[in-house]
C-alpha atoms as a PDB file:
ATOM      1  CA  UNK A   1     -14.667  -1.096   9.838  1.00  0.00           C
ATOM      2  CA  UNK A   2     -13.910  -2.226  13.376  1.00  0.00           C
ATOM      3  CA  UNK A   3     -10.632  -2.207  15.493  1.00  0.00           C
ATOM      4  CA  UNK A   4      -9.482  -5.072  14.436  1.00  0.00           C
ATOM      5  CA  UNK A   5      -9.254  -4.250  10.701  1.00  0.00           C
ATOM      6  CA  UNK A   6      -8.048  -0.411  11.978  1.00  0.00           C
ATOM      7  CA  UNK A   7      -5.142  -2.028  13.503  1.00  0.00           C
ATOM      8  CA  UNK A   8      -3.958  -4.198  10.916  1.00  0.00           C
ATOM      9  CA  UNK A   9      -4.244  -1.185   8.204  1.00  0.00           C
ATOM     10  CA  UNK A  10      -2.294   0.658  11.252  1.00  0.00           C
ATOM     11  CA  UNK A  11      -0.048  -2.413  11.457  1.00  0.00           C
ATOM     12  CA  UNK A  12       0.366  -2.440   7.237  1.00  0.00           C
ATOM     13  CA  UNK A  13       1.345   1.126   7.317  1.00  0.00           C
ATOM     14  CA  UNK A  14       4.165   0.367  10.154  1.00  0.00           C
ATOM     15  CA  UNK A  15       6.031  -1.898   8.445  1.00  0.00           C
ATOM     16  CA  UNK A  16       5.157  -0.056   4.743  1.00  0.00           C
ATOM     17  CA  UNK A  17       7.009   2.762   6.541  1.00  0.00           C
ATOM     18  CA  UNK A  18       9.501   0.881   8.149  1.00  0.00           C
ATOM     19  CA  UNK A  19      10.749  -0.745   4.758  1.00  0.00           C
ATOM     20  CA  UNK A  20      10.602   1.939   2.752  1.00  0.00           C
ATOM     21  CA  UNK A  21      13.625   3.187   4.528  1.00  0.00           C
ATOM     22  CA  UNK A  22      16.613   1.228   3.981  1.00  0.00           C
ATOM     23  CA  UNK A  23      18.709   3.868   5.009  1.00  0.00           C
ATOM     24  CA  UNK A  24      17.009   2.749   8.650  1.00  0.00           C
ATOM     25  CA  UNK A  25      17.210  -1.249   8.027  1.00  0.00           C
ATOM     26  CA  UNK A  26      19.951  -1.696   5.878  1.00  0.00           C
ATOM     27  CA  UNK A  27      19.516  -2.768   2.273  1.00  0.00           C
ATOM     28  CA  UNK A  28      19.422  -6.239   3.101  1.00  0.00           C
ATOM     29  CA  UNK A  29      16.480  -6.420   5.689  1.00  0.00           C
ATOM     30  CA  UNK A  30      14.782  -3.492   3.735  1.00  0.00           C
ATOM     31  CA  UNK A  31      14.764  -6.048   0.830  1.00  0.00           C
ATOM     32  CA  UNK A  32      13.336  -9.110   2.967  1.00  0.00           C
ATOM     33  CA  UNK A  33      11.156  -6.277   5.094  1.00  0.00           C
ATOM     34  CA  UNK A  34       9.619  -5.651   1.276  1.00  0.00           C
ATOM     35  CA  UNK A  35       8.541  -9.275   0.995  1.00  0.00           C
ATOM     36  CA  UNK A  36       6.895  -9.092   4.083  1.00  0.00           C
ATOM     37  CA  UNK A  37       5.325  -6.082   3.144  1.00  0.00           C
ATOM     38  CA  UNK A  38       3.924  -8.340  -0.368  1.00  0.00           C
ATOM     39  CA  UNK A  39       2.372 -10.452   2.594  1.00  0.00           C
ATOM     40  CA  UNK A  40       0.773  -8.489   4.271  1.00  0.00           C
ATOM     41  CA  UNK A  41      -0.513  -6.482   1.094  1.00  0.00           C
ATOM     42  CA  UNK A  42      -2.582  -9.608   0.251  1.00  0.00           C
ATOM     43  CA  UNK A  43      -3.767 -10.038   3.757  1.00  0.00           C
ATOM     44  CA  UNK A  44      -4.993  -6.328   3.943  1.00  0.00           C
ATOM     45  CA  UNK A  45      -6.788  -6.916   0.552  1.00  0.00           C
ATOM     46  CA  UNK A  46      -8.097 -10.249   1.425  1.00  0.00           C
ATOM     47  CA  UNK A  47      -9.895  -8.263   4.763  1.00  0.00           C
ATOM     48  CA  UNK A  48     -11.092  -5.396   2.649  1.00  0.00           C
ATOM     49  CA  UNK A  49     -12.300  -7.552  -0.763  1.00  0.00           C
ATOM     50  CA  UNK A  50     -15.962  -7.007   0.228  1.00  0.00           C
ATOM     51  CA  UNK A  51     -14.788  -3.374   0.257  1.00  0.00           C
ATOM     52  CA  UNK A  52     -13.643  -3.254  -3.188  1.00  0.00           C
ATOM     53  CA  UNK A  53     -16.517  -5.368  -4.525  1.00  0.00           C
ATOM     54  CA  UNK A  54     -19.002  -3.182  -2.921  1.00  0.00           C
ATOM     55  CA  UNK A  55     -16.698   0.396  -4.191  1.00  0.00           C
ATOM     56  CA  UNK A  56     -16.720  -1.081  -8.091  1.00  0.00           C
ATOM     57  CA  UNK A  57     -20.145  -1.793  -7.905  1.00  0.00           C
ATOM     58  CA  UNK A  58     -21.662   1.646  -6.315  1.00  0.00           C
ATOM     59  CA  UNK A  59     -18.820   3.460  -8.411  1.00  0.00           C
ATOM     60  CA  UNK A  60     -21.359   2.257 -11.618  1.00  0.00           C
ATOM     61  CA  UNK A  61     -24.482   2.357  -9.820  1.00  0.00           C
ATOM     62  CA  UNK A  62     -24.454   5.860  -7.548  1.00  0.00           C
ATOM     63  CA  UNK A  63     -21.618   7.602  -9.010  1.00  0.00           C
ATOM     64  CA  UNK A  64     -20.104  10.567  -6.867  1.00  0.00           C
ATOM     65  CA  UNK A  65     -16.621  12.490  -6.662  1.00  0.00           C
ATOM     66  CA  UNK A  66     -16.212  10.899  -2.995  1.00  0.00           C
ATOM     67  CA  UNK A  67     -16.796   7.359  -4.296  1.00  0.00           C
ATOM     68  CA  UNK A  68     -14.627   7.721  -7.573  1.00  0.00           C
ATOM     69  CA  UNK A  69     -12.126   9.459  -6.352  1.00  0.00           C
ATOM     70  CA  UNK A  70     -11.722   7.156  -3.389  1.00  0.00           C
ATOM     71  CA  UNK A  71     -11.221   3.950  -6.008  1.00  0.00           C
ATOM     72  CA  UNK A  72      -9.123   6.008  -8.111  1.00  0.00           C
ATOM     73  CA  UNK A  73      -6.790   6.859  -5.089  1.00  0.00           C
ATOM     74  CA  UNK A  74      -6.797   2.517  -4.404  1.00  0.00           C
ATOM     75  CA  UNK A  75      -5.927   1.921  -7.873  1.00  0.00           C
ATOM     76  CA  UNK A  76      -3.184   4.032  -7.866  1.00  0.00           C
ATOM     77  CA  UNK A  77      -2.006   2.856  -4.951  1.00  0.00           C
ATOM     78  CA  UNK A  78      -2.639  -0.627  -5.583  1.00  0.00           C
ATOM     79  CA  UNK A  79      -0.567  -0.122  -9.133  1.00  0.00           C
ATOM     80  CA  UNK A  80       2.557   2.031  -7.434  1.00  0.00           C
ATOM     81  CA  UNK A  81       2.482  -0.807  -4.843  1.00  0.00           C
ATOM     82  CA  UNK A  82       2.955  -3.452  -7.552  1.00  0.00           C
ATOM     83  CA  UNK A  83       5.140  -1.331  -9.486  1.00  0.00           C
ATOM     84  CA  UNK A  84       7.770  -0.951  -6.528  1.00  0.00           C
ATOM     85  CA  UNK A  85       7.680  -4.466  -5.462  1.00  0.00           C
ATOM     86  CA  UNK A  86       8.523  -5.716  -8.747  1.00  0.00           C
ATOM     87  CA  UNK A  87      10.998  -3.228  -9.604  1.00  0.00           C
ATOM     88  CA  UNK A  88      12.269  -3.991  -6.080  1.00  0.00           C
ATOM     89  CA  UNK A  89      12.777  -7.405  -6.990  1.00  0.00           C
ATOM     90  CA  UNK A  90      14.421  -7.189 -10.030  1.00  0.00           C
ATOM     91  CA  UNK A  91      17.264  -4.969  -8.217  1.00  0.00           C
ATOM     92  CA  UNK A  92      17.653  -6.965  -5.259  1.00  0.00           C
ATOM     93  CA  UNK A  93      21.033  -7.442  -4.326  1.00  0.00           C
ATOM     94  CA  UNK A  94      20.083  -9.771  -1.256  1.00  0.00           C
ATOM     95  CA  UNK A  95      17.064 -11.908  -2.195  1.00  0.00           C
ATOM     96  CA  UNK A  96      17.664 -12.539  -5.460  1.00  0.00           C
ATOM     97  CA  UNK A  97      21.290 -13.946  -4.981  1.00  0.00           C
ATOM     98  CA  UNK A  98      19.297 -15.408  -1.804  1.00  0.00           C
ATOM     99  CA  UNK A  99      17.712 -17.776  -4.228  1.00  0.00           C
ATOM    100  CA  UNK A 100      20.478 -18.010  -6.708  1.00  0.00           C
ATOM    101  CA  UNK A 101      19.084 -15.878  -9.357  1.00  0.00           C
ATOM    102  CA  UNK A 102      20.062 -12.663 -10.925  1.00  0.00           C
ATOM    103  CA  UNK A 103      18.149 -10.047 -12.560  1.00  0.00           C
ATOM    104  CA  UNK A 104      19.523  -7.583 -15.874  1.00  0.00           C
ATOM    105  CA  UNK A 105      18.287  -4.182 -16.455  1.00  0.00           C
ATOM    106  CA  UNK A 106      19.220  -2.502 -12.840  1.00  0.00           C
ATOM    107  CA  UNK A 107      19.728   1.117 -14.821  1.00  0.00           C
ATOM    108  CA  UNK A 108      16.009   0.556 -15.472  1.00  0.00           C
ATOM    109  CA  UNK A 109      14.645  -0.862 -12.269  1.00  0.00           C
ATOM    110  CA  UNK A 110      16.568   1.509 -10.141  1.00  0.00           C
ATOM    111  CA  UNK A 111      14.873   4.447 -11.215  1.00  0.00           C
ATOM    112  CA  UNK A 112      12.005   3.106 -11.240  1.00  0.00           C
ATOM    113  CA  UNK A 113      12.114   1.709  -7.913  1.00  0.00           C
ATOM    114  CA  UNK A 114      12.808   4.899  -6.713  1.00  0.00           C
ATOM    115  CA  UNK A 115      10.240   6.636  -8.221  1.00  0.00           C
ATOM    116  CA  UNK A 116       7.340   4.010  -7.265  1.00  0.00           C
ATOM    117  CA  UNK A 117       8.154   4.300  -3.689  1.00  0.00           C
ATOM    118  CA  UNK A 118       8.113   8.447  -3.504  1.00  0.00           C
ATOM    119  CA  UNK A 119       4.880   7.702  -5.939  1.00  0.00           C
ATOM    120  CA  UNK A 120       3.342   5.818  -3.415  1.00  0.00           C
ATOM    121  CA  UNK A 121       4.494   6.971  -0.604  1.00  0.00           C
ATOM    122  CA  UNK A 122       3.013  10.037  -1.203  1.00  0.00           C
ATOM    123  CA  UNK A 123      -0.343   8.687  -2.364  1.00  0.00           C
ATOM    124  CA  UNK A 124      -0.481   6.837   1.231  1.00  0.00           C
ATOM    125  CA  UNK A 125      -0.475  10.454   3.015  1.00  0.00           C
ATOM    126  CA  UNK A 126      -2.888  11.279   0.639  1.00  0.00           C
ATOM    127  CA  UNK A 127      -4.839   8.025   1.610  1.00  0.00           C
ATOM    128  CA  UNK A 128      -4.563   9.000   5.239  1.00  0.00           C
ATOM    129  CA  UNK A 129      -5.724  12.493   4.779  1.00  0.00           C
ATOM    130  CA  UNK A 130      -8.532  11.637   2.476  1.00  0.00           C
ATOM    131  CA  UNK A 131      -9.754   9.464   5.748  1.00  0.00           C
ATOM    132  CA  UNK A 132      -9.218  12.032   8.162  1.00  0.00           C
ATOM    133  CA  UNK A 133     -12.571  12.691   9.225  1.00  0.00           C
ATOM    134  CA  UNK A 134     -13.785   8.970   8.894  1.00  0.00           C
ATOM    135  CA  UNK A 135     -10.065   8.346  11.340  1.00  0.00           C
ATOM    136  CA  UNK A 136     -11.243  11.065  13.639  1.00  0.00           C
ATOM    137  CA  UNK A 137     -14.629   9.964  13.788  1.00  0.00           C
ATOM    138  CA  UNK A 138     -13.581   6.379  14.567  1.00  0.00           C
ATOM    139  CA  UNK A 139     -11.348   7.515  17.612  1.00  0.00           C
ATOM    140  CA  UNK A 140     -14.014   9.639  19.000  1.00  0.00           C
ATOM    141  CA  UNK A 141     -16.674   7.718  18.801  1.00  0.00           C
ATOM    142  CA  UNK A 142     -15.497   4.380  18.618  1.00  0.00           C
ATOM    143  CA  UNK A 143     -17.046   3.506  15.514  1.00  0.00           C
ATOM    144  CA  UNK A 144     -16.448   5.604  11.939  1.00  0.00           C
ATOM    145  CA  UNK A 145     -18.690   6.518   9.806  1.00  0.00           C
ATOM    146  CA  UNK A 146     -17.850   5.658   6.045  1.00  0.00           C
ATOM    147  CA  UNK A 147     -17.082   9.051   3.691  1.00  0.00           C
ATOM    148  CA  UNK A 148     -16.632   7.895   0.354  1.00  0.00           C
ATOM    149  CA  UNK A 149     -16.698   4.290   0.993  1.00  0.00           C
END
């Protein structure tokens, strides 16, 4: 990985952070801030797809804890991601009316909303820490060596 792709993932984890607290934003921009977030989701994923081509592959080929655990950890994340943005959606009170449409079931989404985002909020420190040593390497060195991916 070089800087550049460092500091969009640093970029991606701003404004995750940064809309995932709409007691910070306000519901409204949190809301619209989530979008964003969708956007740059598929941008991050769109830089790392040789990544996660490359992870499937090896995770058949040369299995190890380090390897597995590290695509487990994506999935999850990738699947809490998807699970907040939808659920985010469907209890929108500002984009949703935003486009004239309205969504039933909030009792459901709610809760689920708000479960997602602790869900994957926490995987994300787990993320971070999993990469501490490649992160630490990186900033030392300039370059960081890949543990587990």
């Amino acid at each position: 990985m070089d800087r550049k792709l460092l500091a969009v993932d640093a970029a991606c984890l701003l404004v995750y952070l940064v809309a995932a607290s709409p007691a910070l934003t306000g519901i409204g921009i949190h809301e619209w801030l989530g979008l964003g977030v969708l956007v740059v989701f598929f941008a991050h994923a769109a830089m790392h797809v040789d990544w996660a081509v490359e992870a499937v592959r090896s995770a058949f080929a040369r299995p190890s804890w380090a390897r597995t655990g590290n695509l487990a950890l994506d999935l999850l994340i990738v699947a809490a991601f998807m699970t907040v943005t939808v659920s985010g959606i469907m209890v929108s009170g500002a984009v949703l009316p935003a486009l004239g449409l309205y969504a039933d079931g909030y009792y459901f989404w709610d809760p689920l909303h708000a479960i997602a985002a602790k869900a994957l909020l926490a995987l994300l420190l787990v993320h971070v820490v999993a990469h501490w040593r490649w992160l630490a390497g990186f900033f030392k060195n300039g370059k960081g060596e890949r543990h587990g991916k």
